[in-house]
Protein backbone atom coordinates (compact mmCIF):
# COMPACT_ATOMS: atom_id res chain seq x y z
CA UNK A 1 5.82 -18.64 -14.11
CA UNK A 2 3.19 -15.98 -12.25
CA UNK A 3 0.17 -17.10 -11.54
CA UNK A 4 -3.36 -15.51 -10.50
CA UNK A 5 -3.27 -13.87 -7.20
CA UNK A 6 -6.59 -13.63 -5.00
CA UNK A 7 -8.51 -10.46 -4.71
CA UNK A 8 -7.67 -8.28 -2.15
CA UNK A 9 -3.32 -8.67 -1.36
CA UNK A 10 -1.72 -5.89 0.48
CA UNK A 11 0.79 -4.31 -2.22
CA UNK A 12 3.55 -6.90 -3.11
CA UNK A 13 5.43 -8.40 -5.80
CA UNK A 14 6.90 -11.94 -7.29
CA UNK A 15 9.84 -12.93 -6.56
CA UNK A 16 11.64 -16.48 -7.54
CA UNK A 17 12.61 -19.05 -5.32
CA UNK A 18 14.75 -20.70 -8.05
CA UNK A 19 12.44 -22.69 -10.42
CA UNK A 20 9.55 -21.44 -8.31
CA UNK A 21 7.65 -17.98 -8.53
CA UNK A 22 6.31 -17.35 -4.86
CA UNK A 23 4.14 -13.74 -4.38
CA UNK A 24 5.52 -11.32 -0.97
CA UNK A 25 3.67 -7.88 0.44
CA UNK A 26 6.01 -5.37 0.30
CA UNK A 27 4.62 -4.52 4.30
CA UNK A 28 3.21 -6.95 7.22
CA UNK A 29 -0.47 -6.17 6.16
CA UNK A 30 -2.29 -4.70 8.54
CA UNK A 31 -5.58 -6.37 7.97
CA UNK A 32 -3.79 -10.25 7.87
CA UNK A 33 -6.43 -10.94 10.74
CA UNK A 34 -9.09 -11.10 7.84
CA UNK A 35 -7.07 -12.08 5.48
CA UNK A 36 -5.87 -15.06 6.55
CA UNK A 37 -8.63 -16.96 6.94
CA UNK A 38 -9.78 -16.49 3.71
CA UNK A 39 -6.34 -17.04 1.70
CA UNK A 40 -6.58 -20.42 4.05
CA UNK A 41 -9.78 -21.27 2.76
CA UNK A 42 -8.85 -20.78 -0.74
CA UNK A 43 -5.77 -22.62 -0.19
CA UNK A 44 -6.72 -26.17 -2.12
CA UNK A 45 -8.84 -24.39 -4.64
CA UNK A 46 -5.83 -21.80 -5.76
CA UNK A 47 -2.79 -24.07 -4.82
CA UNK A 48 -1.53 -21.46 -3.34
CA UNK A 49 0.15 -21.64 0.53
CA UNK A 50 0.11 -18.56 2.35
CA UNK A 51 2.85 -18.13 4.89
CA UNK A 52 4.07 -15.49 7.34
CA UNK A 53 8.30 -15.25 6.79
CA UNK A 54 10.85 -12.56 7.51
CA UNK A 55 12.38 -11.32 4.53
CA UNK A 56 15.54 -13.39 4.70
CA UNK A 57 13.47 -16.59 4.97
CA UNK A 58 13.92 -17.55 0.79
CA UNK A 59 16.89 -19.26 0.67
CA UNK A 60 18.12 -22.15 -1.78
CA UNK A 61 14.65 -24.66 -3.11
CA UNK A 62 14.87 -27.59 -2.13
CA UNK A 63 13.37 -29.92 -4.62
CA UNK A 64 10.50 -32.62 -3.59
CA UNK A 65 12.20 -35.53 -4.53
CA UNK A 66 14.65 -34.88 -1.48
CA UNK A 67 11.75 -34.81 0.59
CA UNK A 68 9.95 -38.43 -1.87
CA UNK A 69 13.37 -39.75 -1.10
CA UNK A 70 13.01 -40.16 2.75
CA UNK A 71 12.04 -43.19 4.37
CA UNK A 72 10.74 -41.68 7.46
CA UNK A 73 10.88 -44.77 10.04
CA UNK A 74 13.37 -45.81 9.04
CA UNK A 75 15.56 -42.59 9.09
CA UNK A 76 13.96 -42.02 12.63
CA UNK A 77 14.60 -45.29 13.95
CA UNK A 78 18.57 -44.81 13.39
CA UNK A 79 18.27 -41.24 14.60
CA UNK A 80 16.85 -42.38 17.66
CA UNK A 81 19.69 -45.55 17.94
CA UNK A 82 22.37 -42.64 17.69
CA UNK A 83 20.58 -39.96 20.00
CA UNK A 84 19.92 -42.54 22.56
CA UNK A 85 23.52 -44.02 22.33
CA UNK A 86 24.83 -40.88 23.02
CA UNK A 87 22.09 -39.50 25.22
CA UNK A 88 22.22 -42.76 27.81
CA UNK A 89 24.74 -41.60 30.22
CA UNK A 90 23.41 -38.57 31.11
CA UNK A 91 19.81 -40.15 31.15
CA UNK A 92 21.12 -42.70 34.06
CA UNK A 93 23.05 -40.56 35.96
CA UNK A 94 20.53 -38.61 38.23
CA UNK A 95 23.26 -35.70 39.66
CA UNK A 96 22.26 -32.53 38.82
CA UNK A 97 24.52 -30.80 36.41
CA UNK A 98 26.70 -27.96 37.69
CA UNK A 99 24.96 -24.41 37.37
CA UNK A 100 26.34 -20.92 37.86
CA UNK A 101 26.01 -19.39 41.25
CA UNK A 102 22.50 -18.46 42.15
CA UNK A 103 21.36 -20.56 38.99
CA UNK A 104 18.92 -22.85 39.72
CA UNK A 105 20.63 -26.93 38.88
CA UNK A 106 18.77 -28.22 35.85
CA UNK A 107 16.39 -30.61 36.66
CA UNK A 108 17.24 -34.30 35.91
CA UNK A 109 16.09 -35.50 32.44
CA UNK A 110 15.20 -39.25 32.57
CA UNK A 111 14.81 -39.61 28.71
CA UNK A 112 12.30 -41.46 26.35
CA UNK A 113 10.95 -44.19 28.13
CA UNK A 114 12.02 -46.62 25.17
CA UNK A 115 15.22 -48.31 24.69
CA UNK A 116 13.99 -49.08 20.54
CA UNK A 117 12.59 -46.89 18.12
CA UNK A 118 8.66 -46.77 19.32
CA UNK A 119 7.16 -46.27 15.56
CA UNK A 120 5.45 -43.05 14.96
CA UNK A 121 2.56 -41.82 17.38
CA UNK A 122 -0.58 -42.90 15.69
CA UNK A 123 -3.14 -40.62 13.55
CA UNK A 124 -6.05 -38.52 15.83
CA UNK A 125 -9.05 -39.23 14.02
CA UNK A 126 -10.96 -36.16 12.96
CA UNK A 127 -13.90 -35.90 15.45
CA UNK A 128 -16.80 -32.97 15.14
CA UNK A 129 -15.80 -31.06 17.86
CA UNK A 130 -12.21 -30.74 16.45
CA UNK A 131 -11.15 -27.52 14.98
CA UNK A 132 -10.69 -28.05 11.19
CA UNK A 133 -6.78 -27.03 10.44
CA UNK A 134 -7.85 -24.08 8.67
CA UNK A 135 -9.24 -22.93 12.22
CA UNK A 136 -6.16 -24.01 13.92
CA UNK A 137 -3.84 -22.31 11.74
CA UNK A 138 -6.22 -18.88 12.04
CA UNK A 139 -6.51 -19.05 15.55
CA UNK A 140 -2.64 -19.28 16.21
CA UNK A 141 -2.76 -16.30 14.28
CA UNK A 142 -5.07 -14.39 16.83
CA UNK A 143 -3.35 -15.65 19.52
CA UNK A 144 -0.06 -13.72 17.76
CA UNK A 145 -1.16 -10.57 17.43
CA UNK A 146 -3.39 -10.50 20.54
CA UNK A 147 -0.12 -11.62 22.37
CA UNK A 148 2.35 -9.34 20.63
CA UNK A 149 4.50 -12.30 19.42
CA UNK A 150 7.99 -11.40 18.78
CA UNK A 151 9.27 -10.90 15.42
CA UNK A 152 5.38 -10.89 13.58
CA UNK A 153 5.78 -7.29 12.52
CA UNK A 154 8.82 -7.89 10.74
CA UNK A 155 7.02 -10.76 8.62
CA UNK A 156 6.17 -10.24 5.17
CA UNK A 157 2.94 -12.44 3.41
CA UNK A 158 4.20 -15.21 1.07
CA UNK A 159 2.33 -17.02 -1.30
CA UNK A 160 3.69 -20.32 -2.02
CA UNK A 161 2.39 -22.26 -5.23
CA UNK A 162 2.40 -25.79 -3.37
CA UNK A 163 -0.02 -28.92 -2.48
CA UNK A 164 0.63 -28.63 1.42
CA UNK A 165 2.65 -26.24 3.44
CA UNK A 166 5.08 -28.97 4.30
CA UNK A 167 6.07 -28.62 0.63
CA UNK A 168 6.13 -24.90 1.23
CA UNK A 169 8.95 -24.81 3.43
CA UNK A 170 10.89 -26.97 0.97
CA UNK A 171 10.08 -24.58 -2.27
CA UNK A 172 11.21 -21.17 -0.53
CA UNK A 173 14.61 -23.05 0.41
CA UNK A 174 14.09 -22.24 4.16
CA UNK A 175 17.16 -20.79 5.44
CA UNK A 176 17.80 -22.52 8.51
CA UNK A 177 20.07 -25.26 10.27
CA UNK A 178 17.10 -27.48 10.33
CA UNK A 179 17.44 -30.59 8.32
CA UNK A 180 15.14 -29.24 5.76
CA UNK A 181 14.35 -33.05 4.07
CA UNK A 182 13.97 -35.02 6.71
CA UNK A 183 11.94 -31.57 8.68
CA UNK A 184 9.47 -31.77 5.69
CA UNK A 185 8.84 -35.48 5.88
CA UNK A 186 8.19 -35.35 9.15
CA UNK A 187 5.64 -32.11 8.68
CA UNK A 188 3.97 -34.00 5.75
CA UNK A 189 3.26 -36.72 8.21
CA UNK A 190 2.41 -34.41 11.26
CA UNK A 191 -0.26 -32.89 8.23
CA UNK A 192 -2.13 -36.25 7.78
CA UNK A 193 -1.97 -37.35 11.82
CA UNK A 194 -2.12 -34.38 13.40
CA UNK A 195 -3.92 -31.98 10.65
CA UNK A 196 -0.68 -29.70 11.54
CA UNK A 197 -0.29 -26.36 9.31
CA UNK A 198 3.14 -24.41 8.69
CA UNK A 199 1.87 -20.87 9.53
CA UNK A 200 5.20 -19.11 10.54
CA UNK A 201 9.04 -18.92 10.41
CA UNK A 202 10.68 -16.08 12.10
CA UNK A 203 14.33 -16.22 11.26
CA UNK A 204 15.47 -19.95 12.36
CA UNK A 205 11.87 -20.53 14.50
CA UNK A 206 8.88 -22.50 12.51
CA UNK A 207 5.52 -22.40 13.93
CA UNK A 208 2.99 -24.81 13.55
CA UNK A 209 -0.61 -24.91 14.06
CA UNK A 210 -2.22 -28.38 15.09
CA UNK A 211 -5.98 -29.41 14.70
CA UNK A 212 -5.77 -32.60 16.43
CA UNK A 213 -3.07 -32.85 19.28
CA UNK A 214 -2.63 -36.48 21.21
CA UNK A 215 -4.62 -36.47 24.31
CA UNK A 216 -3.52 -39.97 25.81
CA UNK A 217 0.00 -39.65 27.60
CA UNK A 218 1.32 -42.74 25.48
CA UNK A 219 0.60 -41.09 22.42
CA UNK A 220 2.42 -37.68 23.51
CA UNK A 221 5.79 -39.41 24.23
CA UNK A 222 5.48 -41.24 21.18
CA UNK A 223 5.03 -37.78 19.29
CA UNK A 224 7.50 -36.27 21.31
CA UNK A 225 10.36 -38.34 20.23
CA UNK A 226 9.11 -37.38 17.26
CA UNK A 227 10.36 -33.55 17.83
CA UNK A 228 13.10 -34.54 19.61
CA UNK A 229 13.88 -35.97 16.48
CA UNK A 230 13.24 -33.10 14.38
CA UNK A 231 16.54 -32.13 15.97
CA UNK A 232 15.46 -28.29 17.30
CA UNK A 233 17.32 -26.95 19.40
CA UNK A 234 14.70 -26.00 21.90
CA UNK A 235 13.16 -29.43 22.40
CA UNK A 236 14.15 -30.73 26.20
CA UNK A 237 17.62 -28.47 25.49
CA UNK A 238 17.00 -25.17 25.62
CA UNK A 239 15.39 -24.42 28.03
CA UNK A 240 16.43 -27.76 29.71
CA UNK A 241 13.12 -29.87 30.08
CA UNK A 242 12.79 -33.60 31.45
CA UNK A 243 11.06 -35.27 28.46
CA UNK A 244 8.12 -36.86 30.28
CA UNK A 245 7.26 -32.72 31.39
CA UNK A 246 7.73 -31.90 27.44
CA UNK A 247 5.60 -34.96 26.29
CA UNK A 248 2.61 -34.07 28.59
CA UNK A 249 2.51 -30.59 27.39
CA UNK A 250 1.93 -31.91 24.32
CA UNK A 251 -1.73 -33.26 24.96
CA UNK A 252 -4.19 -31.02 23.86
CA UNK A 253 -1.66 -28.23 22.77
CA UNK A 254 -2.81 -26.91 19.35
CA UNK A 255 0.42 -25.44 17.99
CA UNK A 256 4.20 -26.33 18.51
CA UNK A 257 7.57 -24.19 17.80
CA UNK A 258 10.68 -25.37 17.02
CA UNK A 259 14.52 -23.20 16.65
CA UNK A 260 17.24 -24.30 15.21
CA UNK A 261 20.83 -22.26 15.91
């Protein structure tokens, strides 16, 4: 089923994403810096998420239940007893792993400082100074085009009839290696802490905007097990980052990308 678009869309046309209808430009509008903010206003009024994909980003829906279905700390908790299992050796062993010639040796990567699943980093109260995640999610946006991100141009608007853009991700079928239940639990709860926002996925990278980032060190590492978790590729791995120098750029940082190969 179509539904009613908002006034003023670049040209564009409905598509389905199996059961779902979602609405695409036909271009990467040109004006999406005024757009945006509006479609992001209108997004609980119209049910309607607005996200910025590539083309190839509809894959196979993945229905909520999947996403219902996962008990979050406890699926994290025997993540974490694996990853940390397997992770321990490397963890206590401070020698520098071999590099090429002329490479500079990765630095040492002491791990989490837990030896048992932590619990999940608590919820930032909303305070007035606090950008509201509309105003997050917009100024990421700015900060895209102002920056020349990679890959923006080639992104098409998508209108995704949804409650949250966790659930977004999950009714286009993102095509990606990412673990696209247990990714969308986790983004529904990084939503309700965190006032996170899916804005972006450019081929296998997401982008999300964040209206109220930890600012206390204890709650960063706690969050950033969290995206170890998420099992990206580029969290502490690529580029290799000690996790206590990932954690503390956490605090305060208002949006977060993850890749997946």
């Amino acid at each position: 089923m179509s539904f009613v678009l908002p006034d003023g869309l670049p040209p564009g046309r409905f598509l389905s994403s199996g059961p779902t209808r979602v609405w695409v430009s036909d271009e990467f509008p040109q004006d999406v810096d005024q757009l945006w903010p509006r479609l992001l206003s209108e997004q609980k009024a119209r049910g309607l998420v607005p996200l910025l994909c590539w083309p190839d980003a509809l894959g196979r829906p993945l229905g909520l239940d999947h996403v219902d279905a996962v008990r979050l700390e406890e699926v994290l908790a025997t993540d974490f007893a694996e990853y940390r299992r397997r992770r321990l050796p490397f963890w206590m062993d401070p020698t520098p792993a071999p590099a090429p010639e002329g490479v500079e040796p990765w630095p040492h990567d002491p791990g989490p400082p837990f030896e048992q699943w932590p619990g999940l980093a608590p919820q930032m109260p909303a305070a007035s100074a606090d950008l509201k995640p509309e105003e997050a999610a917009a100024s990421l946006l700015s900060w895209f085009i102002e920056t020349g991100q990679f890959g923006l141009d080639e992104c098409r608007l998508v209108l995704v009839p949804a409650h949250r853009s966790s659930d977004a991700l999950a009714s286009i079928g993102w095509s990606a290696e990412a673990p696209l239940p247990l990714l969308c639990a986790l983004l529904r709860s990084w939503e309700d802490r965190f006032g996170a926002r899916v804005m972006a996925v450019f081929g296998s990278e997401l982008h999300v905007s964040v209206a109220r980032p930890p600012v206390e060190a204890e709650h960063a590492n706690l969050l950033a097990l969290e995206h170890v978790l998420s099992t990206a590729n580029n969290i502490v791995d690529d580029p290799p980052t000690p996790f206590p120098e990932y954690a503390m750029d956490l605090m305060g940082r208002t949006s977060w990308s993850f890749w997946w190969d």
